[in-house]
Protein backbone atom coordinates (compact mmCIF):
# COMPACT_ATOMS: atom_id res chain seq x y z
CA UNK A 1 -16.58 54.58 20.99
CA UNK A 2 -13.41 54.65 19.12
CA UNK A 3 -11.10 51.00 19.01
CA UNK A 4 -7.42 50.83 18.00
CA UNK A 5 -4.67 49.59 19.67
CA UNK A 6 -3.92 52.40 22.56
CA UNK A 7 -7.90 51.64 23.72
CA UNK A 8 -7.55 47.98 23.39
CA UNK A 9 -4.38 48.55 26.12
CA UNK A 10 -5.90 50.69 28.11
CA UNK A 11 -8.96 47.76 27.79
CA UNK A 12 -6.22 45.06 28.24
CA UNK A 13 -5.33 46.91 31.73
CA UNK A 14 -8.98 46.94 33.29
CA UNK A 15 -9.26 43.42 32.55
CA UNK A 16 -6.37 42.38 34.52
CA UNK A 17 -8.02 43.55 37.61
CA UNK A 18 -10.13 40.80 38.32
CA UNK A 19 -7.48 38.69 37.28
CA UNK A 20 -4.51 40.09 39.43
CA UNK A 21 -7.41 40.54 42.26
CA UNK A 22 -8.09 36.76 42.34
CA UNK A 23 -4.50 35.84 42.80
CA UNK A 24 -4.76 37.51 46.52
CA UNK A 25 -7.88 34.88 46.74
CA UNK A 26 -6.25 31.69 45.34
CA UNK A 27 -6.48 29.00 48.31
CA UNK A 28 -3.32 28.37 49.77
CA UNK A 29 -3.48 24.43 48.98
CA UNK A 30 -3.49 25.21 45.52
CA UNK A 31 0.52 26.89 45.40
CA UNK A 32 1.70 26.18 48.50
CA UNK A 33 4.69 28.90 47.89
CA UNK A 34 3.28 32.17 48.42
CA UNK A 35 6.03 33.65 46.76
CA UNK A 36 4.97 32.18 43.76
CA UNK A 37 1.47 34.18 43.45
CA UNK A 38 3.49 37.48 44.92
CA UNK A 39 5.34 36.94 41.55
CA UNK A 40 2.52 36.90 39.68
CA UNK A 41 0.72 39.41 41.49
CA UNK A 42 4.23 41.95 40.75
CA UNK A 43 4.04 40.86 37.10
CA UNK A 44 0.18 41.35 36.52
CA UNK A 45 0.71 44.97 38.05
CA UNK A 46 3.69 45.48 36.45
CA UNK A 47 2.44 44.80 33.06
CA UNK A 48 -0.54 47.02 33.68
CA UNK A 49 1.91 49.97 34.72
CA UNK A 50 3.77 49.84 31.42
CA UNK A 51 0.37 49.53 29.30
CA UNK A 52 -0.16 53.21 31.04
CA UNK A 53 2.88 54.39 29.87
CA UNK A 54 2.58 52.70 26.46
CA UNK A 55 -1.14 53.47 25.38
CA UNK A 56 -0.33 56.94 25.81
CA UNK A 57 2.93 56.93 24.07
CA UNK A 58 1.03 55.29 21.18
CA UNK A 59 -2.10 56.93 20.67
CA UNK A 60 -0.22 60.18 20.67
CA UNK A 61 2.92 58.70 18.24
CA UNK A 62 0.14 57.43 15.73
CA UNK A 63 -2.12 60.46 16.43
CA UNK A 64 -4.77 57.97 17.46
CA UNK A 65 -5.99 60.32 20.90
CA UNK A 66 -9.48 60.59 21.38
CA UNK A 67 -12.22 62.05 23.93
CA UNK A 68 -13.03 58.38 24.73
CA UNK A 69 -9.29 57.38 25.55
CA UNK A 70 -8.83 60.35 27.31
CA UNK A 71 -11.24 59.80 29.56
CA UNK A 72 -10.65 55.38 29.81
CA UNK A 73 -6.57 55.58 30.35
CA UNK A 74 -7.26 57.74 33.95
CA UNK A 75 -10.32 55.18 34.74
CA UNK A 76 -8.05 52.42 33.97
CA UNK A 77 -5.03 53.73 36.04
CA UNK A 78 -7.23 54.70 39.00
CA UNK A 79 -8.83 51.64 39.10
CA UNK A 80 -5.69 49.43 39.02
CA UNK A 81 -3.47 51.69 41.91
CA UNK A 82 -7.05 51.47 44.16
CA UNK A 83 -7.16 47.37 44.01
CA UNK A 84 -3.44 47.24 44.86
CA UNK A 85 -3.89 49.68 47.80
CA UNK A 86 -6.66 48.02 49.24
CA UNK A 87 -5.12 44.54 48.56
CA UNK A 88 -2.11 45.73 50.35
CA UNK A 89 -3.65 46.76 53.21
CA UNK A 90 -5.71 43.96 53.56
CA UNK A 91 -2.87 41.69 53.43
CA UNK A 92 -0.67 43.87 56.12
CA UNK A 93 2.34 44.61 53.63
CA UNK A 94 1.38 48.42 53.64
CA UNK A 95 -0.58 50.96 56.27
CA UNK A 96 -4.25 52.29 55.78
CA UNK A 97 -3.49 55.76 55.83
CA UNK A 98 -1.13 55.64 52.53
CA UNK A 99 -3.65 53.94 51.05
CA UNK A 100 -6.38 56.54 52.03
CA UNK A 101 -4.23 59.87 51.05
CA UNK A 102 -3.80 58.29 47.79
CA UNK A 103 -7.53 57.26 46.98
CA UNK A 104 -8.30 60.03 48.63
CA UNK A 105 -6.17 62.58 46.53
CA UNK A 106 -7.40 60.79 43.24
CA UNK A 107 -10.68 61.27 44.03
CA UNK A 108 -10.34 64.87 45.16
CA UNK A 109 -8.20 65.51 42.03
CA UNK A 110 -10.68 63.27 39.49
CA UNK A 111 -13.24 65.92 40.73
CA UNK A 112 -11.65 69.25 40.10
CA UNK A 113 -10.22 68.31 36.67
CA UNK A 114 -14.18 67.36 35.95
CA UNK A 115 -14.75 70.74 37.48
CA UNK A 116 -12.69 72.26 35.57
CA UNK A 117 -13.28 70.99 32.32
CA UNK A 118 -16.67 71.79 33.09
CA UNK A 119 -15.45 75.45 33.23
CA UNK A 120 -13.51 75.17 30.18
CA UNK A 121 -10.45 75.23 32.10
CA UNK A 122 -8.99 71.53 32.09
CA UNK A 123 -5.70 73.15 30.68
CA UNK A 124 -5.05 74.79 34.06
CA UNK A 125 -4.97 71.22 36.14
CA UNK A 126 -2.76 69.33 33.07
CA UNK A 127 -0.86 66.53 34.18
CA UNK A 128 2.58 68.00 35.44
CA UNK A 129 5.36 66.59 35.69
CA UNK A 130 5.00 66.31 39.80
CA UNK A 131 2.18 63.87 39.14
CA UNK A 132 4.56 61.51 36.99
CA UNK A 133 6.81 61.71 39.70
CA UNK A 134 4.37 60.51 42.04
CA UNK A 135 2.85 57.98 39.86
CA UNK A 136 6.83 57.06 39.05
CA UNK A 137 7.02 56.00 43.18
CA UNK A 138 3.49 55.27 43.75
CA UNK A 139 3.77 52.04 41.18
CA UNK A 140 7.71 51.21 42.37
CA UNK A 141 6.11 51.08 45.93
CA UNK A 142 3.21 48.85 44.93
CA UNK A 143 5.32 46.69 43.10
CA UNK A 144 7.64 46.26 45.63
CA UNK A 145 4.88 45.24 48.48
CA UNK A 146 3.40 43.07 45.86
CA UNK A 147 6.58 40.55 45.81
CA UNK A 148 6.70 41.28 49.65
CA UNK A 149 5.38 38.49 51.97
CA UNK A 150 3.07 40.21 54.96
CA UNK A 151 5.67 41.16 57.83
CA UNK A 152 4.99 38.38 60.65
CA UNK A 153 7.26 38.81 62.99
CA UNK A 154 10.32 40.73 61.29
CA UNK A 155 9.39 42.95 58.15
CA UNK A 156 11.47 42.02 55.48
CA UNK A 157 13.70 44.05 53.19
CA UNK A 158 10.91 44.48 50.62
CA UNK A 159 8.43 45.61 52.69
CA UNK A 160 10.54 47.88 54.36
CA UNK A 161 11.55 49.74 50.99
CA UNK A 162 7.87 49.56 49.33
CA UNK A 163 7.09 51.35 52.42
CA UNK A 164 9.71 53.84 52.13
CA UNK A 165 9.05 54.36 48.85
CA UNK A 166 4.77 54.38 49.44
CA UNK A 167 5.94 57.73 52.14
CA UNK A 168 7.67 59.39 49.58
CA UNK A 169 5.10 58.36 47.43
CA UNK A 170 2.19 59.85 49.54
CA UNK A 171 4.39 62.98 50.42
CA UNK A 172 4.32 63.41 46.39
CA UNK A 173 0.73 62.75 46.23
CA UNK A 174 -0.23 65.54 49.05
CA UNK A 175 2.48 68.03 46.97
CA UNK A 176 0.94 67.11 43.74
CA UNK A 177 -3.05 67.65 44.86
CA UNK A 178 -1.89 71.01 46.02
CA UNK A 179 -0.21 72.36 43.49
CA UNK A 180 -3.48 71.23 41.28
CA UNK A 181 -5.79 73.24 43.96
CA UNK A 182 -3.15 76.33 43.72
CA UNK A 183 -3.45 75.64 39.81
CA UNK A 184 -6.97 75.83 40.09
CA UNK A 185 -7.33 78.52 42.18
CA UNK A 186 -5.49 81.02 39.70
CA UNK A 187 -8.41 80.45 37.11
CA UNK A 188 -10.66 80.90 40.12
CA UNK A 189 -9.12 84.45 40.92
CA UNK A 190 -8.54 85.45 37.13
C-alpha cells in the first residue's frame, strides 16, 4: 500500500466519519445550542468535501496516482455522502427517498465500473463531467441541511434550499447513472 500525502487525505477523510457521526450523538446537556454542533457538523463535512477535491488535484499535480488511491478516494467519498444521508434523514432535515436514489445510484454505479474494469473497459464509465456536477450539488445540499435545524413546525430557509438543491441533486444523480448504463451499453453492443 502506497503512503504520501494525497492517501494520507483521502485517510484524513474516512477518519472524520466517526468523528462528524458522533456530533449527531452528543447529548443535548452537553451544548445546549444545537446550532453550535450543526456548525461543526457543516465544517467536518465541509472539510472532507475539499480533501476530495484536493487529494486528487495532488496526487495527479505531483504524479503521485496509484491503483491503491484510485480505488480509497471513491471508498472515502462514498462513505462520507452515505453517513450524511442517513444522518439527515434520521434527523428529519431531508426525505428518505433522496437519500435512497443516491445510495442507491452509487451502489448501482460502484458495480458496473467493477464490471467493467473487470472487462477491461473502465475507460468507457470515466468520471464525466455530469457526475461532478452532481457531486458539485449533492455536497452544497448536504452542507446546507447540515447547518439546518430539523423543520418543527415551519421549515426554515436552509432546509428549504438544501432540499431544493438535494432534487436537483438527485435529478443529476438519476441523469448521471444513465448516461453510465448508456456508456456501458455501447461496449456491450461493440
Amino acid at each position: 500500500m502506497p503512503w504520501n500525502f494525497p492517501i494520507l487525505l483521502t485517510w484524513l477523510r474516512i477518519l472524520i466519519i466517526p468523528i462528524f457521526t458522533l456530533l449527531f450523538y452528543l447529548p443535548t446537556d452537553w451544548i445546549s445550542n444545537r446550532q453550535i454542533i450543526n456548525w461543526l457538523a457543516a465544517s467536518f463535512f465541509a472539510a472532507a468535501a475539499i480533501t476530495d477535491w484536493f487529494d486528487g488535484y495532488l496526487a495527479r499535480r505531483w504524479e503521485q496516482t496509484s491503483n491503491f488511491g484510485a480505488f480509497l478516494d471513491p471508498v472515502a467519498d462514498k462513505l462520507m455522502v452515505a453517513v450524511a444521508l442517513i444522518l439527515l434523514v434520521a434527523t428529519g432535515r431531508t426525505y428518505a427517498i433522496f437519500a435512497m436514489i443516491i445510495i442507491g445510484r452509487e451502489i448501482t454505479i460502484s458495480a458496473l465500473r467493477e464490471w467493467m474494469a473487470q472487462l477491461g473497459k473502465r475507460n468507457s464509465v470515466a468520471v464525466a463531467k455530469l457526475g461532478k456536477l452532481k457531486t458539485a450539488a449533492q455536497m452544497a445540499a448536504i452542507f446546507l441541511l447540515l447547518l439546518a435545524s430539523p423543520p418543527l413546525a415551519e421549515p426554515n430557509l436552509l432546509w428549504k434550499l438544501g432540499n431544493i438543491l438535494m432534487l436537483i441533486a438527485c435529478i443529476l444523480t438519476i441523469w448521471s447513472m444513465l448516461y453510465y448504463l448508456k456508456m456501458a451499453t455501447k461496449e456491450f453492443k461493440s
